[in-house]
C-alpha atoms as a PDB file:
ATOM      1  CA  UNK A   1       3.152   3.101 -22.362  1.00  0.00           C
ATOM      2  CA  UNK A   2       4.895   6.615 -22.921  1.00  0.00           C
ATOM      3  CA  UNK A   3       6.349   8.252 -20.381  1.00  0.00           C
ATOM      4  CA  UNK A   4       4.206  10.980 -19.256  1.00  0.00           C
ATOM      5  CA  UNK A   5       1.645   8.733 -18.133  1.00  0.00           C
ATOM      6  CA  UNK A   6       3.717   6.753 -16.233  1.00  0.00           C
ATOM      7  CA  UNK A   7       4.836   9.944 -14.726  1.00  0.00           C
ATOM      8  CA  UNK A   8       1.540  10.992 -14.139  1.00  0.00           C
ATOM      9  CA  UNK A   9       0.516   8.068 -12.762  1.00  0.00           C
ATOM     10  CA  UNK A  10       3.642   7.928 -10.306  1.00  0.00           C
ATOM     11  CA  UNK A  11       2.942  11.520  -8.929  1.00  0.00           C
ATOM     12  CA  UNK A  12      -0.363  10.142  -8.907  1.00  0.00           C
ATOM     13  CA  UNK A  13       0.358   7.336  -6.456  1.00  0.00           C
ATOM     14  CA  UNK A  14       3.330   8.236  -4.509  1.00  0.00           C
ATOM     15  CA  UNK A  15       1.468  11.705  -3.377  1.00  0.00           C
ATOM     16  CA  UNK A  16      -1.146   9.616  -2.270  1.00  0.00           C
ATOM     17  CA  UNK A  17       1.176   6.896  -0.218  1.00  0.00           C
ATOM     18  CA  UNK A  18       2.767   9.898   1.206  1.00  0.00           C
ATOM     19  CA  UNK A  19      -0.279  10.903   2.395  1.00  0.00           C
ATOM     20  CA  UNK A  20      -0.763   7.503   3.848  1.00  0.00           C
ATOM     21  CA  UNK A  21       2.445   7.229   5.455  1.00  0.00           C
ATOM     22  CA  UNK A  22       2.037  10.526   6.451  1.00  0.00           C
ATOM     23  CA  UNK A  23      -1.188  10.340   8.028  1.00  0.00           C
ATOM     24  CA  UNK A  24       0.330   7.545  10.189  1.00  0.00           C
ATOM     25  CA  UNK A  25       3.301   9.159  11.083  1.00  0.00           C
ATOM     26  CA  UNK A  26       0.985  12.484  12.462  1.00  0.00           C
ATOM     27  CA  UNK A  27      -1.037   8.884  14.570  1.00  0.00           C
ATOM     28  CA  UNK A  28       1.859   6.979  15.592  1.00  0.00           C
ATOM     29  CA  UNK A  29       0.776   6.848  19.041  1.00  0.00           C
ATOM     30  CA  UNK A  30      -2.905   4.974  17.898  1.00  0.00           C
ATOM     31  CA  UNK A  31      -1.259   2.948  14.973  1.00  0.00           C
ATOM     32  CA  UNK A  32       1.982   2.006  16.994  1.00  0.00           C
ATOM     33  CA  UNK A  33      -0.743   1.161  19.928  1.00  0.00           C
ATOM     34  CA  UNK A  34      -2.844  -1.160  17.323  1.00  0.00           C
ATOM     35  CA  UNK A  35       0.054  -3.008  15.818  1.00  0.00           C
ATOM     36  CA  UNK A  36       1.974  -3.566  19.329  1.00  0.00           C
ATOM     37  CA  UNK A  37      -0.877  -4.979  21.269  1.00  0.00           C
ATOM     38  CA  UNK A  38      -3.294  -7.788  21.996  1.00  0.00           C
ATOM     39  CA  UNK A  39      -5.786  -6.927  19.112  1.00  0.00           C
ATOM     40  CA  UNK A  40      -3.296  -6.686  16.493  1.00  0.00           C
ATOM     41  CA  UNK A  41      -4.747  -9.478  14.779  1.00  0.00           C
ATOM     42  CA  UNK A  42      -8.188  -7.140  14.720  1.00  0.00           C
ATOM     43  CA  UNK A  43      -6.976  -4.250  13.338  1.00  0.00           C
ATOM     44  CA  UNK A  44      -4.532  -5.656  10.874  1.00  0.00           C
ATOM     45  CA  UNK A  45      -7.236  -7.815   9.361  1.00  0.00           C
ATOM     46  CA  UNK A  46      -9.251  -4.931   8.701  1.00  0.00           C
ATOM     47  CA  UNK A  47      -6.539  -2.668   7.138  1.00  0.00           C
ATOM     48  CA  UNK A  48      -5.823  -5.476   5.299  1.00  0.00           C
ATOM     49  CA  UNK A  49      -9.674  -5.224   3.909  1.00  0.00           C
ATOM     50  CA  UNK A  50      -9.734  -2.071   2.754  1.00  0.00           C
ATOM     51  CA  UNK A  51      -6.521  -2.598   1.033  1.00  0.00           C
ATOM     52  CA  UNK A  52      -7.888  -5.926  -0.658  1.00  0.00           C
ATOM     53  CA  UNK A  53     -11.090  -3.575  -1.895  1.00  0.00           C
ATOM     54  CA  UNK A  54      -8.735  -0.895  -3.024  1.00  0.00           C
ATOM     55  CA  UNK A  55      -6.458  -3.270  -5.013  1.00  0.00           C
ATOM     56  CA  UNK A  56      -8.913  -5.723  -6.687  1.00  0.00           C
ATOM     57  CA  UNK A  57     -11.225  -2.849  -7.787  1.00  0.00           C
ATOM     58  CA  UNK A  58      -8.239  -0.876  -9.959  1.00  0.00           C
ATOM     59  CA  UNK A  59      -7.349  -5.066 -11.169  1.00  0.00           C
ATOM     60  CA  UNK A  60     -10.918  -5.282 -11.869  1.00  0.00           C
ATOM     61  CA  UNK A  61     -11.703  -2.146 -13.447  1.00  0.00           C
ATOM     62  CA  UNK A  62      -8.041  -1.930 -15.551  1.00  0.00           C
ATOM     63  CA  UNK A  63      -7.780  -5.659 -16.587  1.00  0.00           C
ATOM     64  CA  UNK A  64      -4.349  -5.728 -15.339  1.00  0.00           C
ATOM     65  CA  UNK A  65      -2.524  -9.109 -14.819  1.00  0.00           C
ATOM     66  CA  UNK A  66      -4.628 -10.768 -16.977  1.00  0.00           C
ATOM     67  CA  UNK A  67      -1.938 -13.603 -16.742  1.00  0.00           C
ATOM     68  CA  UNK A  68      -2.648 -14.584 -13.258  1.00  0.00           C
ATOM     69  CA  UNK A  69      -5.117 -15.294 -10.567  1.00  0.00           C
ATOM     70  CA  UNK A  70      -7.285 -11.959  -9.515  1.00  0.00           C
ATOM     71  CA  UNK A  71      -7.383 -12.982  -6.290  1.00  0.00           C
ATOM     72  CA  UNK A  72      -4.099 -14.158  -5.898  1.00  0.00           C
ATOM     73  CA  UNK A  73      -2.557 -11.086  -6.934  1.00  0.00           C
ATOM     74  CA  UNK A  74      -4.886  -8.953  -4.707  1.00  0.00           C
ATOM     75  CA  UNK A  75      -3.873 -10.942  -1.306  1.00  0.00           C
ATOM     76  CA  UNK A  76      -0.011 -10.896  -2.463  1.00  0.00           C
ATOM     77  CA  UNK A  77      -0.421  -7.074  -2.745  1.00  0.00           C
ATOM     78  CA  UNK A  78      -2.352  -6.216  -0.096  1.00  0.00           C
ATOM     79  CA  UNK A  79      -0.688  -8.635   2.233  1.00  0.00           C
ATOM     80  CA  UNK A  80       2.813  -6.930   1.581  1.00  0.00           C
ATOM     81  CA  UNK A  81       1.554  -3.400   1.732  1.00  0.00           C
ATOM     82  CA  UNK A  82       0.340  -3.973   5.182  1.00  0.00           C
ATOM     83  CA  UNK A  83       2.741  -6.155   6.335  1.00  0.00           C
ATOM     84  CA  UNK A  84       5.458  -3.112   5.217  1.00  0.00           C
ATOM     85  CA  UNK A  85       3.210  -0.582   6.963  1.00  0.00           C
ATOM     86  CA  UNK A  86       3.373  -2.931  10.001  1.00  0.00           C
ATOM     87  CA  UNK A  87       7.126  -2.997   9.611  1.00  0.00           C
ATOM     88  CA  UNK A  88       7.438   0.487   8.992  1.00  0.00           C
ATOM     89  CA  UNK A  89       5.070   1.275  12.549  1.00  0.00           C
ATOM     90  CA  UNK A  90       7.231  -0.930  14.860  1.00  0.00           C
ATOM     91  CA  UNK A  91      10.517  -0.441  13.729  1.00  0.00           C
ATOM     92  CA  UNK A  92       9.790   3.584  14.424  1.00  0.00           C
ATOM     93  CA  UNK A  93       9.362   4.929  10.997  1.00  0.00           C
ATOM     94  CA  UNK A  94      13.017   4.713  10.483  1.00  0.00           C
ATOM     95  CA  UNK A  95      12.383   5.942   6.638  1.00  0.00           C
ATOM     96  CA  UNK A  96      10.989   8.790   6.184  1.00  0.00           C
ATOM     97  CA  UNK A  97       7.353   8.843   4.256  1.00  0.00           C
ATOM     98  CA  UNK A  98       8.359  10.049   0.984  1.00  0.00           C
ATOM     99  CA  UNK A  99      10.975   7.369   0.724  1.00  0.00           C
ATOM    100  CA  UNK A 100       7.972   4.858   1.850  1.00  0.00           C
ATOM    101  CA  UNK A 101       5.436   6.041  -0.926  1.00  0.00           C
ATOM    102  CA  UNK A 102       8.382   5.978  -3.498  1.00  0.00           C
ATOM    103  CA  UNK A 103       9.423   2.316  -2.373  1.00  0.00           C
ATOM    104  CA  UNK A 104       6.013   1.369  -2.270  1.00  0.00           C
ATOM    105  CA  UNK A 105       5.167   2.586  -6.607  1.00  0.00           C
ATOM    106  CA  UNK A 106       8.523   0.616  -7.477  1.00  0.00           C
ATOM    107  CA  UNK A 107       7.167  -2.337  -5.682  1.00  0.00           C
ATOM    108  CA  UNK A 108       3.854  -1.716  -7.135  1.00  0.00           C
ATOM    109  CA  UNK A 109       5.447  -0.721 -10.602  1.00  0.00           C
ATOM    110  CA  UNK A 110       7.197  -4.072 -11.213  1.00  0.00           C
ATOM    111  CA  UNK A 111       3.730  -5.923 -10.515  1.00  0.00           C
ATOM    112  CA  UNK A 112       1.801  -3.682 -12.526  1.00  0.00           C
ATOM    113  CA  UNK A 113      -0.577  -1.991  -9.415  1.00  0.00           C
ATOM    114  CA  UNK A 114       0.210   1.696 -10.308  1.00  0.00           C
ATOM    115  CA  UNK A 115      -3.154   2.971  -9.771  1.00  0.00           C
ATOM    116  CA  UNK A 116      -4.153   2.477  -6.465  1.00  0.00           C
ATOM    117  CA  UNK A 117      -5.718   5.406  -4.913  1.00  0.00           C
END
């Protein structure tokens, strides 16, 4: 892959994470309120839905990680993304949402789930 693609793609994805992260950090009252009480479970099953959706249609549609289980890969990813949000939420944002969206592409990069958007 040359490089400006990959750069592309890694504006690409880390301006949308930001936007993510930075959506939640202008709601940290309602997502701090969803993750710290009794319906947790609720909430972060259903984040954790849309996620799934997101990552096995850009698998799906780009053929990547062809060397292991589809759905495998999706619930790995998507698990870890929300479980990091969740993190991220209760330990009071302690990084800032740039830093998030750029952590997030490296962990992406390195299992080849660049594209989600």
């Amino acid at each position: 892959m040359h490089s400006a693609p990959l750069n592309r793609e890694k504006k690409e994805l880390v301006g949308a994470l930001s936007g993510i992260f930075s959506y939640m950090d202008e709601h940290i009252r309602f997502f701090s309120a969803m993750f710290l009480n009794q319906r947790t479970v609720v909430f972060r099953e259903r984040m954790l839905g849309v996620i799934t959706e997101l990552i096995q249609e850009k698998i799906d549609k780009q053929g990547i990680n062809q060397d292991m289980d589809k759905e495998m890969i999706t619930q790995f990813t998507a698990s870890a993304f929300v479980g990091l949000v969740e993190w991220w939420i209760t330990n009071n944002m302690h990084h800032k949402t740039r830093i998030m969206a750029e952590q997030v592409w490296k962990l992406f990069e390195r299992n080849d789930i660049r594209h989600i958007s």
